[in-house]
Protein backbone atom coordinates (compact mmCIF):
# COMPACT_ATOMS: atom_id res chain seq x y z
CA UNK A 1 110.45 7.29 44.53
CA UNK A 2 108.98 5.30 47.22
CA UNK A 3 104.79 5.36 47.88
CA UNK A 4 103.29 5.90 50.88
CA UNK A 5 102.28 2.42 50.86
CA UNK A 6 105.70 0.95 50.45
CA UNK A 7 107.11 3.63 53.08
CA UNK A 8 104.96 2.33 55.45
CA UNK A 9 105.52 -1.14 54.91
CA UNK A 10 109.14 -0.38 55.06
CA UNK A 11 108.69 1.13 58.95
CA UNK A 12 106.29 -1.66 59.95
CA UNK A 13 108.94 -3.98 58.76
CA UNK A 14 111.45 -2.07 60.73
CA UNK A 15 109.58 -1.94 64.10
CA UNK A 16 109.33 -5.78 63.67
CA UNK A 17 112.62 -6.46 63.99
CA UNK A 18 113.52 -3.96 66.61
CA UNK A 19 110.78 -5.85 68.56
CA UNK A 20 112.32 -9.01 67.87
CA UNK A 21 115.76 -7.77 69.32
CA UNK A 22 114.23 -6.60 72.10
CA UNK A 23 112.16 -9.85 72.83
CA UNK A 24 115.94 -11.73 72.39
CA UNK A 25 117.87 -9.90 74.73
CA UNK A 26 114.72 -10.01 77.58
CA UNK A 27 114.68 -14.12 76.98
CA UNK A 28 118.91 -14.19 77.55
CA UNK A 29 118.54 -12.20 80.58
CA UNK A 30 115.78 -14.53 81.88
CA UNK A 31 117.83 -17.30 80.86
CA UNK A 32 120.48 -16.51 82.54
CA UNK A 33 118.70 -15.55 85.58
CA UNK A 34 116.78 -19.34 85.75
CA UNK A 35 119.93 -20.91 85.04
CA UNK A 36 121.92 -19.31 87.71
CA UNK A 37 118.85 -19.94 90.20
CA UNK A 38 118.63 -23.78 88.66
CA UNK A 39 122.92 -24.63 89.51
CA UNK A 40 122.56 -22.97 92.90
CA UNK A 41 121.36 -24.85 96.04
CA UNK A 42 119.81 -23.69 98.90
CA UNK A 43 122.07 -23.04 102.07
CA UNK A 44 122.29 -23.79 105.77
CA UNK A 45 122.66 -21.80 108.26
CA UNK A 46 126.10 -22.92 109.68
CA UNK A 47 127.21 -22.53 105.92
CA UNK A 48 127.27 -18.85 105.95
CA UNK A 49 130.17 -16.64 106.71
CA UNK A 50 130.44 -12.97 107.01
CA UNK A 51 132.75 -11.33 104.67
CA UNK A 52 131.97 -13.95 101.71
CA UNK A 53 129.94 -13.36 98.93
CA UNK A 54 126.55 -15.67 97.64
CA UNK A 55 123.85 -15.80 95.09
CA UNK A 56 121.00 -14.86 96.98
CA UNK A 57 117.25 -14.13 96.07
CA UNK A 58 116.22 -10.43 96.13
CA UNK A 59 113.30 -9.19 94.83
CA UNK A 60 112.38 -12.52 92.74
CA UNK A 61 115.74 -12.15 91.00
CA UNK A 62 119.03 -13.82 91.84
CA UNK A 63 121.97 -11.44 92.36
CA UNK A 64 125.50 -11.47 93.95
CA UNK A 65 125.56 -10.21 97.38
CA UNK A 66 128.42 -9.96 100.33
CA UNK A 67 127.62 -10.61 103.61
CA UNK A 68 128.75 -7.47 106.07
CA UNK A 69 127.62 -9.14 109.49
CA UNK A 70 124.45 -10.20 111.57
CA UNK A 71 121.49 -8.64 111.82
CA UNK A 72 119.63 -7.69 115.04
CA UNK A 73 116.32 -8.22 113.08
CA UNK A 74 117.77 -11.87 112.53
CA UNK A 75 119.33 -13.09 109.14
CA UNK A 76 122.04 -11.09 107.86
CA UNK A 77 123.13 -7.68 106.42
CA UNK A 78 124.94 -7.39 103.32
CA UNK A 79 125.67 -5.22 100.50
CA UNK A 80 123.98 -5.80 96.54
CA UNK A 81 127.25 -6.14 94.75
CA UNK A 82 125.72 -5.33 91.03
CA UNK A 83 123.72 -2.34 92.51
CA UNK A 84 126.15 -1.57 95.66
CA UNK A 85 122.92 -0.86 97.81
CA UNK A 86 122.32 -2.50 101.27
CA UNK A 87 119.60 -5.43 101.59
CA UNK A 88 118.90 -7.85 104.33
CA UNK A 89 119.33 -11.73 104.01
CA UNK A 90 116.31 -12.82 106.16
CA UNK A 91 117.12 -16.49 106.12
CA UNK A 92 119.87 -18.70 104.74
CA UNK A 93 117.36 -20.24 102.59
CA UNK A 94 117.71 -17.46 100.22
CA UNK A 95 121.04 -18.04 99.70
CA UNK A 96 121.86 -20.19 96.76
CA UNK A 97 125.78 -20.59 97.31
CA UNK A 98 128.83 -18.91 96.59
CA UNK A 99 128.70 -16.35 93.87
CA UNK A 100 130.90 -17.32 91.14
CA UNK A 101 134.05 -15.24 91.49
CA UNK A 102 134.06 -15.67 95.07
CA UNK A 103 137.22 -17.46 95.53
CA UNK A 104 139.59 -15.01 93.97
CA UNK A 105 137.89 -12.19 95.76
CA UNK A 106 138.39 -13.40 98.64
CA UNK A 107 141.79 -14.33 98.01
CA UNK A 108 142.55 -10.82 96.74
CA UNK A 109 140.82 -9.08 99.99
CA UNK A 110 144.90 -9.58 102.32
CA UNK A 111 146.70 -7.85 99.58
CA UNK A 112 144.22 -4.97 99.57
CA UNK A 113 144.42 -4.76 103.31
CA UNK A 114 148.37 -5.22 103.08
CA UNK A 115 148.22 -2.39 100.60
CA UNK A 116 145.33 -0.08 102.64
CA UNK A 117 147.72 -0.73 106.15
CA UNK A 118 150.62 1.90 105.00
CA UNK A 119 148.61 4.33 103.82
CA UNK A 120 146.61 4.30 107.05
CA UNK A 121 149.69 4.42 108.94
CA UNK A 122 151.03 7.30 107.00
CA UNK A 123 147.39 9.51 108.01
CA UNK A 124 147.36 11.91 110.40
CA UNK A 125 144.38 12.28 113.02
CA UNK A 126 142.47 14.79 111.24
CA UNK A 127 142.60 12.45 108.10
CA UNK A 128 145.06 14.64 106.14
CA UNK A 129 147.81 11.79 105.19
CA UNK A 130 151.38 12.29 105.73
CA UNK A 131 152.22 13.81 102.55
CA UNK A 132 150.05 16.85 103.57
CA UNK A 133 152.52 16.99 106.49
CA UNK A 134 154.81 19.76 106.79
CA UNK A 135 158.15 18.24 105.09
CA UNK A 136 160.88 18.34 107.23
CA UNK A 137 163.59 20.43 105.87
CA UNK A 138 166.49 18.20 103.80
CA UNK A 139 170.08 18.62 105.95
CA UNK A 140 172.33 20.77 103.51
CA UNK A 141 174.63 18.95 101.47
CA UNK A 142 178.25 18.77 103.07
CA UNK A 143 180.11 20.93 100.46
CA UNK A 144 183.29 18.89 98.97
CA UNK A 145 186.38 18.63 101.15
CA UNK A 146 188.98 21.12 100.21
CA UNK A 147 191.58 19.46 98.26
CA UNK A 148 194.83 19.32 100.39
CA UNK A 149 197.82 20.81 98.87
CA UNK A 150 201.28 19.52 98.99
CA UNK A 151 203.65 21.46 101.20
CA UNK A 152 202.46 25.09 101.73
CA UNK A 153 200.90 27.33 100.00
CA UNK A 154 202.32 30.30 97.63
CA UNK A 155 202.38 33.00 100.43
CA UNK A 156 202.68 31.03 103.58
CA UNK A 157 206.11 29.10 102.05
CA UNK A 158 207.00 33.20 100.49
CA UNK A 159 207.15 34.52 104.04
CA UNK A 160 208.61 30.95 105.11
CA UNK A 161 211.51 31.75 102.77
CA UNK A 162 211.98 35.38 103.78
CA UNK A 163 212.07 34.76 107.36
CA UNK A 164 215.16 32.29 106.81
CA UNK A 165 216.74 34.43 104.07
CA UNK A 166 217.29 37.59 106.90
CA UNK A 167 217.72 39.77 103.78
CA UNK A 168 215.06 41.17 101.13
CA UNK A 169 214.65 38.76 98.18
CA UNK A 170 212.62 39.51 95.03
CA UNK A 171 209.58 37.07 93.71
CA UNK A 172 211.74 35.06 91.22
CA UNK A 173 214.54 33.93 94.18
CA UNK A 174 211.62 33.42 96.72
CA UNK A 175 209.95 30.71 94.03
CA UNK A 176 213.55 29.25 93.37
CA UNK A 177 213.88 28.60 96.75
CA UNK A 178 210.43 27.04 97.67
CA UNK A 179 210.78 24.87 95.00
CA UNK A 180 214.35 23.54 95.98
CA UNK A 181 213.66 23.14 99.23
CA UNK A 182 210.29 21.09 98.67
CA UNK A 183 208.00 24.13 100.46
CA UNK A 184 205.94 24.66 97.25
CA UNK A 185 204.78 22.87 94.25
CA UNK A 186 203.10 24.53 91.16
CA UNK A 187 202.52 23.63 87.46
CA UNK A 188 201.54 27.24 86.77
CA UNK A 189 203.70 28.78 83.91
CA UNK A 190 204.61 32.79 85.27
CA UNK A 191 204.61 31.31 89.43
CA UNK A 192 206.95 34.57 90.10
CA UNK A 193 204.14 36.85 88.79
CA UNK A 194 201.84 34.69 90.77
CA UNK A 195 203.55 35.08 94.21
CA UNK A 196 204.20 39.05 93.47
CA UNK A 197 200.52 39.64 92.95
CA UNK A 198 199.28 37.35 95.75
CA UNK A 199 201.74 39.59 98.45
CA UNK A 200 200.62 43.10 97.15
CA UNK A 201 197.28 41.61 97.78
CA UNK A 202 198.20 41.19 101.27
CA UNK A 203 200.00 43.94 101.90
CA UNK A 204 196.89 46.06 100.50
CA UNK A 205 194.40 44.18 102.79
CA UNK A 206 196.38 43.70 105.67
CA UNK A 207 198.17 46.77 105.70
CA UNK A 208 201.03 46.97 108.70
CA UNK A 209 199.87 43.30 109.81
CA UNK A 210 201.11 42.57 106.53
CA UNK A 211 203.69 39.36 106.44
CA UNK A 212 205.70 41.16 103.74
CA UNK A 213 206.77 44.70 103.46
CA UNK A 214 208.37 46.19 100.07
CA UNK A 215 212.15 47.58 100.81
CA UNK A 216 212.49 48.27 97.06
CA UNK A 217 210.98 47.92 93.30
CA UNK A 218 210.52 44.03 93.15
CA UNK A 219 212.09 43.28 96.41
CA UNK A 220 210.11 42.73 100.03
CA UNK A 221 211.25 41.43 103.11
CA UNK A 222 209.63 39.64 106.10
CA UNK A 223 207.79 41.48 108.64
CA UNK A 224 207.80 40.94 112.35
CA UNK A 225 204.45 39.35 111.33
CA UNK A 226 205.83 36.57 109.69
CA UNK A 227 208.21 35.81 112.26
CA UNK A 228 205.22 34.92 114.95
């Protein structure tokens, strides 16, 4: 267990050194301050360019700044580029030269404008950019050709068969004879129950425009219909 005399030895001992590291890091900053203020040189008028960036003297300290243009009140404006506030460069002689860093800024300034230029072109006058724009509708995708069959199809070559047969036929001699003569093809297994549906179909929906009309169980004939 500690006394109170050793306690407060121990605290005085511990404000020491916090004092200490506070007295280091006040000597590097005024260090570094001197030394930048020591390498840089005083510059001449003609030397200084809007839109570049210097050491300059503000407030007895030595800080980056960029020059934004010329000042009616003489000197220059420009911007405080640790604290982003605006000061004014009275005279040239508080410039000390380029900041370090200046170069690459400088060089980096086109790309930003190359990238800045399409987004401004893409704004619209009341500052909303183009993506806020009402998108224009997308054109509706052409829907996939219909595959082209070979010769013609179930019912037209049916009736085809009919109308050159004169006489009723039933679904398994209409198939037989669209196949032979080339008016059909099919890789279905039951293509007689095929056609027989695919007519009764008709004649349901088309009634007495029908192309086919049923003479007897499992036998039809051609209408007038087909014959146009």
């Amino acid at each position: 267990m500690l006394t109170l005399k050793q306690r407060q030895e121990r605290a005085a001992r511990r404000a020491a050194r916090i004092a200490a590291k506070h007295m280091a890091i006040r000597s590097a900053a005024l260090g570094q301050g001197e030394a930048l203020e020591t390498r840089s040189t005083v510059m001449k008028k003609n030397e200084v360019k809007v839109g570049s960036a210097y050491l300059a003297k503000v407030s007895d300290k030595v800080v980056p700044v960029r020059i934004t243009g010329t000042s009616g009140h003489g000197g220059w404006d420009a911007v405080n580029e640790t604290t982003g506030k605006k000061v004014r460069i009275k005279s040239a002689q508080r410039l000390r030269g380029p900041a370090p860093g200046a170069g690459k800024a400088a060089a980096a300034a086109p790309t930003a404008a190359r990238t800045a230029a399409p987004a401004a072109q893409g704004a619209k006058p009341d500052g909303k950019t183009a993506k806020d724009a009402t998108v224009a509708p997308k054109a509706p995708k052409a829907k996939r050709a219909a595959k082209k069959r070979d010769g013609l199809s179930g019912l037209d070559a049916a009736a085809k068969v009919l109308v050159l047969a004169g006489r009723p036929m039933n679904t398994k001699e209409m198939v037989e004879k669209m196949l032979a003569d080339g008016l059909w093809k099919t890789g279905g297994k039951t293509p007689a129950a095929t056609i027989y549906a695919a007519i009764l179909r008709e004649v349901r929906a088309k009634g007495k425009d029908a192309r086919f009309r049923k003479t007897e169980r499992g036998k039809f004939e051609a209408t007038e219909a087909a014959r146009q």
